[in-house]
C-alpha atoms as a PDB file:
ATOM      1  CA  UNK A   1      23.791  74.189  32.118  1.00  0.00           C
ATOM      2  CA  UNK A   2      22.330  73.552  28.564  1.00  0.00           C
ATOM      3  CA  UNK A   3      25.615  73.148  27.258  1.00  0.00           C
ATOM      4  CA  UNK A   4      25.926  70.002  30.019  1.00  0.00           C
ATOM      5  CA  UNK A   5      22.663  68.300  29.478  1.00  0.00           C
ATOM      6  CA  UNK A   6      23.530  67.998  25.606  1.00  0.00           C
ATOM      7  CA  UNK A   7      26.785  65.748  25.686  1.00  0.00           C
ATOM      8  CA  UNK A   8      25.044  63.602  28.414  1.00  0.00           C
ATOM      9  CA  UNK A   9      22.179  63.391  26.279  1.00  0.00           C
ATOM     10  CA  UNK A  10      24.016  62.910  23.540  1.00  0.00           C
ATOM     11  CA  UNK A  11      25.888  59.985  25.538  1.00  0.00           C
ATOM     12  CA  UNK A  12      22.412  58.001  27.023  1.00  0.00           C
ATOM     13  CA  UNK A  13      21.066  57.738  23.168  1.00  0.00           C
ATOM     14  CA  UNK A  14      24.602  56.729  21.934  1.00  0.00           C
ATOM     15  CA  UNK A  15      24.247  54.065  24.729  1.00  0.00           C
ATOM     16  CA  UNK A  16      20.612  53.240  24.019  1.00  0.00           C
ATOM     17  CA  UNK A  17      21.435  51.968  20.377  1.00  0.00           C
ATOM     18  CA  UNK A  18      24.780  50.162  20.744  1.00  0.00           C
ATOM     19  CA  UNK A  19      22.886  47.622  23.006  1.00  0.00           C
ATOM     20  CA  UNK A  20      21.848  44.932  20.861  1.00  0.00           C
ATOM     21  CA  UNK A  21      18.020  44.737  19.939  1.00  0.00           C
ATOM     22  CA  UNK A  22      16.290  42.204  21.737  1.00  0.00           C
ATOM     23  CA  UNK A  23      15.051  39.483  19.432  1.00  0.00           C
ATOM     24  CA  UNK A  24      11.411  40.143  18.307  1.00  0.00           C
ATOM     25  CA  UNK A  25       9.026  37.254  18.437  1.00  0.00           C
ATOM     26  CA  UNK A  26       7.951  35.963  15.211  1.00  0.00           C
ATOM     27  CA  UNK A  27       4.799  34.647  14.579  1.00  0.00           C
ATOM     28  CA  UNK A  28       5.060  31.060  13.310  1.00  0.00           C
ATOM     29  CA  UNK A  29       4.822  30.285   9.313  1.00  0.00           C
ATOM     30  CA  UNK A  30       1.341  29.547   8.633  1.00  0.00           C
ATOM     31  CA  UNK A  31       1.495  25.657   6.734  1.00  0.00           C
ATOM     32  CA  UNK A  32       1.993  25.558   3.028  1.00  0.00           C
ATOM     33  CA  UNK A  33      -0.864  25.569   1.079  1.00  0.00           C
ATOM     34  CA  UNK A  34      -2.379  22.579   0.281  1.00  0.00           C
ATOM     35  CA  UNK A  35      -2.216  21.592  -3.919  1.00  0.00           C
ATOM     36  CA  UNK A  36      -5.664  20.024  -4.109  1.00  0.00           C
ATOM     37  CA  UNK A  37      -8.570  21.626  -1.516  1.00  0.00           C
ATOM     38  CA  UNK A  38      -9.313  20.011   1.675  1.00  0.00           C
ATOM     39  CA  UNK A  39     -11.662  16.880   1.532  1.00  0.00           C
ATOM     40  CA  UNK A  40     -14.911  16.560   2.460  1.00  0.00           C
ATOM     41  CA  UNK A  41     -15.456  16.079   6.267  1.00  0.00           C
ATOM     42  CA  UNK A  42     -16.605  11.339   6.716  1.00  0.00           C
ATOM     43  CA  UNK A  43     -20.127  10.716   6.158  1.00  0.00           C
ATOM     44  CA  UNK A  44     -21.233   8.268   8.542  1.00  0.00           C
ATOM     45  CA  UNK A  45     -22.403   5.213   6.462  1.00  0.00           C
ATOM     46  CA  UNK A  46     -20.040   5.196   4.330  1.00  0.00           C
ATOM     47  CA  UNK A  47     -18.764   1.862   3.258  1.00  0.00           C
ATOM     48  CA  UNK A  48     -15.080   1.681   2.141  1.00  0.00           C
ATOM     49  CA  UNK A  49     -15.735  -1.527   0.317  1.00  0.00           C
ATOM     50  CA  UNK A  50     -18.360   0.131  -1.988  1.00  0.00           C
ATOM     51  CA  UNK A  51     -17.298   2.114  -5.576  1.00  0.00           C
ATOM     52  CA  UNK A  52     -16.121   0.659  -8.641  1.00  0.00           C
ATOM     53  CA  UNK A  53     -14.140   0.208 -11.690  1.00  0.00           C
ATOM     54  CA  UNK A  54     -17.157   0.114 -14.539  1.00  0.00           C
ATOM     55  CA  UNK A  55     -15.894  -2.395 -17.603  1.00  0.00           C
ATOM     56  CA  UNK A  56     -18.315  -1.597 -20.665  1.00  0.00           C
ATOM     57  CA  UNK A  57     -19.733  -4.270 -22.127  1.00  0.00           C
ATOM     58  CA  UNK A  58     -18.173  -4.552 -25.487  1.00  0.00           C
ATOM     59  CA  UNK A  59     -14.999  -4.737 -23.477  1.00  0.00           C
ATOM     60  CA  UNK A  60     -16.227  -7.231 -20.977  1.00  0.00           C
ATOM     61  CA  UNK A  61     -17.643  -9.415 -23.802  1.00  0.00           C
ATOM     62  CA  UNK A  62     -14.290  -8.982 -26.065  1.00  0.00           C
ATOM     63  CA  UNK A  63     -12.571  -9.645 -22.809  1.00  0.00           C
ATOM     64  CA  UNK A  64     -14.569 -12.908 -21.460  1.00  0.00           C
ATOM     65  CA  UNK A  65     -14.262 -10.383 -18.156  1.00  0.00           C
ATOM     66  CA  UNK A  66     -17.337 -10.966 -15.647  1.00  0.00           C
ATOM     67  CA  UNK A  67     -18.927  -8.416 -13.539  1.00  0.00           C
ATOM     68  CA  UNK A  68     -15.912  -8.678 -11.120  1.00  0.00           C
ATOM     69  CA  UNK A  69     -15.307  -5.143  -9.615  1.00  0.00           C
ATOM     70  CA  UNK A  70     -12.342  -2.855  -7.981  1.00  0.00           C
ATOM     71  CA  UNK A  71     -13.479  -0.590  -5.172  1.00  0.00           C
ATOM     72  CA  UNK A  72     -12.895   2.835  -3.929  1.00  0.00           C
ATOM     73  CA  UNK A  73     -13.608   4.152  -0.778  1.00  0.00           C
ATOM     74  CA  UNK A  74     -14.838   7.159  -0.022  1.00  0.00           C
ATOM     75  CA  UNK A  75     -12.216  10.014  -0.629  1.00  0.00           C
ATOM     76  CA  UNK A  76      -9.905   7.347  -1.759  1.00  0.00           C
ATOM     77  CA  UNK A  77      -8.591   6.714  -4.736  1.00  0.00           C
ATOM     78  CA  UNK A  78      -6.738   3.527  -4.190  1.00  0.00           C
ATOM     79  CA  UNK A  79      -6.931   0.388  -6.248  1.00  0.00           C
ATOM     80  CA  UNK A  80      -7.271  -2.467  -3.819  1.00  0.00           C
ATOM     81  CA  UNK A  81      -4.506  -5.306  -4.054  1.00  0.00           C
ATOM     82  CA  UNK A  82      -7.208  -7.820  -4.396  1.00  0.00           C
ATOM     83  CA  UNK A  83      -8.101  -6.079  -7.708  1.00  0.00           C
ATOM     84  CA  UNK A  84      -5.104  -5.882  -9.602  1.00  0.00           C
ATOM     85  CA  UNK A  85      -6.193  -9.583 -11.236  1.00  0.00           C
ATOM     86  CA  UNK A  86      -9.104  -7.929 -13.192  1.00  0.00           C
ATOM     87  CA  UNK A  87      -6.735  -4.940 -14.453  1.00  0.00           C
ATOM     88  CA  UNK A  88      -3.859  -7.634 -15.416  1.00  0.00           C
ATOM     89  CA  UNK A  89      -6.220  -9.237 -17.804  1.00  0.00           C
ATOM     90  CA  UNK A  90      -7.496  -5.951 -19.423  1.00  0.00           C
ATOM     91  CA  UNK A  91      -4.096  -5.722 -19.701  1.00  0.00           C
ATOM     92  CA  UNK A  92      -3.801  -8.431 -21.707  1.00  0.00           C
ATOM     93  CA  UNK A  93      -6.763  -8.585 -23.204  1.00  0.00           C
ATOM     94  CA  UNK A  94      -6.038  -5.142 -24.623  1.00  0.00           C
ATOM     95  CA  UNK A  95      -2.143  -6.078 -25.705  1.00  0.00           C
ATOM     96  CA  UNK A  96      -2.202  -9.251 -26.564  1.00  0.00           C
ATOM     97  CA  UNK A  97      -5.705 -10.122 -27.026  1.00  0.00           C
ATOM     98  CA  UNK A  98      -8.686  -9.519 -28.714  1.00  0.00           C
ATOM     99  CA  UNK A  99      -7.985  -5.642 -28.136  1.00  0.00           C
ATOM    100  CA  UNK A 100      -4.698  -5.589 -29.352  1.00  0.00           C
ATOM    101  CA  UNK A 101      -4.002  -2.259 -30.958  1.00  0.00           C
ATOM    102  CA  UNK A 102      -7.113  -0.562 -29.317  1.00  0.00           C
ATOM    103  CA  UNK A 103      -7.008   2.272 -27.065  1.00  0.00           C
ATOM    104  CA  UNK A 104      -9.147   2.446 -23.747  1.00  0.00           C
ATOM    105  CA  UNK A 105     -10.267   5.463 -22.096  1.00  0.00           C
ATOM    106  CA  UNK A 106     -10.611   6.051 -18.129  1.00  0.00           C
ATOM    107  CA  UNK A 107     -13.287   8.524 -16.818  1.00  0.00           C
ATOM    108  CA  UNK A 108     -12.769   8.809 -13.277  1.00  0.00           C
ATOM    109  CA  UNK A 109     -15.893  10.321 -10.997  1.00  0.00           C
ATOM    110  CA  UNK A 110     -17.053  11.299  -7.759  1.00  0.00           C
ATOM    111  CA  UNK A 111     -20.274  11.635  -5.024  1.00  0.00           C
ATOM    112  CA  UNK A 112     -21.617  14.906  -5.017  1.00  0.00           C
ATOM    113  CA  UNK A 113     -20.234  15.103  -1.378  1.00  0.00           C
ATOM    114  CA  UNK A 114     -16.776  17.172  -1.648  1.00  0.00           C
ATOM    115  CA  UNK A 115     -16.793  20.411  -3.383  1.00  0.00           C
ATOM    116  CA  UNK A 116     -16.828  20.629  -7.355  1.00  0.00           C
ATOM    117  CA  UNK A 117     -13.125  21.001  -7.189  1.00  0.00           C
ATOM    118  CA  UNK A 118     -12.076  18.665  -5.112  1.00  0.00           C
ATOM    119  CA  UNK A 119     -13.986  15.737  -6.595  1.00  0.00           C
ATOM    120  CA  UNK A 120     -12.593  16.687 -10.120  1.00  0.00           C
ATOM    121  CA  UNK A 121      -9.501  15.938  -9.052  1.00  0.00           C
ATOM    122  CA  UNK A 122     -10.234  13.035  -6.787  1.00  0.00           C
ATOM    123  CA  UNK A 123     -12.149  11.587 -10.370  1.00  0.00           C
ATOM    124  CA  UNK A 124      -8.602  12.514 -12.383  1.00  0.00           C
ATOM    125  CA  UNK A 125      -6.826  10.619  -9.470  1.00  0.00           C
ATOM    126  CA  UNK A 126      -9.117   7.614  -9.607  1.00  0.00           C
ATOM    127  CA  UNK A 127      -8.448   7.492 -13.312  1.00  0.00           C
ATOM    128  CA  UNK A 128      -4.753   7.605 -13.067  1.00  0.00           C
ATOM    129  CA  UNK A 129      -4.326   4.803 -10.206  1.00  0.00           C
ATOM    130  CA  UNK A 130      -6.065   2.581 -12.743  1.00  0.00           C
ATOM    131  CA  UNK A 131      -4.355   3.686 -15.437  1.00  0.00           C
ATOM    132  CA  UNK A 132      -0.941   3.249 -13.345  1.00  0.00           C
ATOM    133  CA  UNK A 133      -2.018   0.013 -12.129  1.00  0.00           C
ATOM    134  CA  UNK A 134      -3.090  -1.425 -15.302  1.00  0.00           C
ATOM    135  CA  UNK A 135       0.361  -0.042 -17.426  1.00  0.00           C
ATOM    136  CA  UNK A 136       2.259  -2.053 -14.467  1.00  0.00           C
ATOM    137  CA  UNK A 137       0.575  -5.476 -15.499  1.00  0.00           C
ATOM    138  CA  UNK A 138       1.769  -4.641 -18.879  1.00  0.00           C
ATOM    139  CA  UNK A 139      -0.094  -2.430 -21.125  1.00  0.00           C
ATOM    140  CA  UNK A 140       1.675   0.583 -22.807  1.00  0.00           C
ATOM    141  CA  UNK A 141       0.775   4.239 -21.136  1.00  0.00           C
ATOM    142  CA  UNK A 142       0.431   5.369 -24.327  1.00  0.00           C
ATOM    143  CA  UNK A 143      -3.031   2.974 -24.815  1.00  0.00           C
ATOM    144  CA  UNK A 144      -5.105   4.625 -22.077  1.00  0.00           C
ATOM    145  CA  UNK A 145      -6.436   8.309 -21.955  1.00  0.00           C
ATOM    146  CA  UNK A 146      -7.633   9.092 -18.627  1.00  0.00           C
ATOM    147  CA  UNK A 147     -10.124  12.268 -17.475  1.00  0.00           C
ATOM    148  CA  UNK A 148     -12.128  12.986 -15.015  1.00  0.00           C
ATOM    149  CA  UNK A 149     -16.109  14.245 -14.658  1.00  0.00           C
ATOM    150  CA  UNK A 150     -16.067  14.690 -11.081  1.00  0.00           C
ATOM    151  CA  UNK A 151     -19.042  14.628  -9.276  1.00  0.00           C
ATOM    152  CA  UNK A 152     -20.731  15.918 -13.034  1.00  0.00           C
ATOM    153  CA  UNK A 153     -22.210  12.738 -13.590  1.00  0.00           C
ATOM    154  CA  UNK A 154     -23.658  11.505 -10.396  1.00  0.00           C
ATOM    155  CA  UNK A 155     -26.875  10.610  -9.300  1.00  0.00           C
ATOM    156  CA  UNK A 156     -26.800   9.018  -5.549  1.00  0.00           C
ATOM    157  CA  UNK A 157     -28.995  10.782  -3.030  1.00  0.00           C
ATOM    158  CA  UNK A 158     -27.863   8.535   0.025  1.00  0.00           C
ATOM    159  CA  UNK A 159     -24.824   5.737   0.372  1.00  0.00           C
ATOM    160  CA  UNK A 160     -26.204   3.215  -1.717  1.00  0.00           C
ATOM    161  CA  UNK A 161     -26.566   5.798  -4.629  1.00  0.00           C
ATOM    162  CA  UNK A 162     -23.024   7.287  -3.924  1.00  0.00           C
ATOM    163  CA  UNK A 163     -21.371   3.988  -3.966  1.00  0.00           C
ATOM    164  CA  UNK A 164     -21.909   3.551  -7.849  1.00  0.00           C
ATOM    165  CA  UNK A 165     -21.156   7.234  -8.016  1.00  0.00           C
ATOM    166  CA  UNK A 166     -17.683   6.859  -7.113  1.00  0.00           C
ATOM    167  CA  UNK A 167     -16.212   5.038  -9.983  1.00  0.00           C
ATOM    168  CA  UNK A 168     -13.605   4.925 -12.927  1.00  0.00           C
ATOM    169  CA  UNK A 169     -15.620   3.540 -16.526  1.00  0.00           C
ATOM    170  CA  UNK A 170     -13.162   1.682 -18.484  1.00  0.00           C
ATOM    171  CA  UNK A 171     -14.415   2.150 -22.456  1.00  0.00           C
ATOM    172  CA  UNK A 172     -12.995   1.793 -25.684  1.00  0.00           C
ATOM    173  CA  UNK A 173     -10.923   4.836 -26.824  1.00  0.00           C
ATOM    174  CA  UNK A 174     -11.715   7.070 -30.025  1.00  0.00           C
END
């Protein structure tokens, strides 16, 4: 009887494993990482009008620039349409103008709302949309140095305070 129940066993496992393996159910990829960290979650009050591009004043005054401002909102960096006129004549001013053959430097910052990383790079990003903008009306990439300080520098407590916070300075380079 042994000898029996060993060929039949022999032919239910054989017949187990040439059925083909039912597909196992895979768990779904979990989404790419992100490259910069998540922003901060909307403050309410916050006005999207309200940051700005910071001339010095040797360069407004070398410049005949007035206190005419670009905007950022908050976790933007985007250089308004409406403010491209002010960049074009820095532009100028710094290529064919009384700033010819200077170099300007672009310190992009940040409110103290996002985490440290996050509004370092939001700072570098401000910095580099007006340095993009401002090489498209004309002046050579190679004349502007941008950084950021992040939220490093700021000072605002409540909107009003965080609105001058979040801000690219425009100075003469080294």
């Amino acid at each position: 009887m042994r000898t029996l129940f060993i060929p039949l066993g022999s032919l239910i496992l054989l017949a187990a494993c040439s059925s083909e393996p039912k597909p196992v159910a895979q768990a779904p990829a979990p989404p790419p990482a992100s490259a910069e960290p998540a922003p901060p979650p909307e403050k309410a009050g916050d006005v999207p009008t309200r940051s700005n591009i910071n001339i010095s004043e040797d360069i407004k005054k070398a410049c005949g620039l007035t206190d005419a401002d670009a905007y950022f909102a908050f976790d933007s960096a985007n250089v308004r349409p409406q403010d491209h006129a002010v960049l074009q004549k820095l532009a100028a001013c710094f290529s064919t103008g009384p700033l010819k053959g200077r170099t300007m430097r672009l310190v992009g910052h940040a409110d103290p709302r996002g985490d440290e990383e996050y509004n370092m790079v939001l700072g570098g990003r401000r910095a580099d949309n007006v340095k993009n903008a401002i090489v498209d009306a004309g002046l050579s990439s190679s004349k502007i140095a941008t950084t950021s300080r992040g939220e490093m520098d700021a000072t605002g407590t409540d909107e009003a305070g965080w609105e001058k916070d979040r801000r690219v300075d425009v100075m003469l380079g080294s």
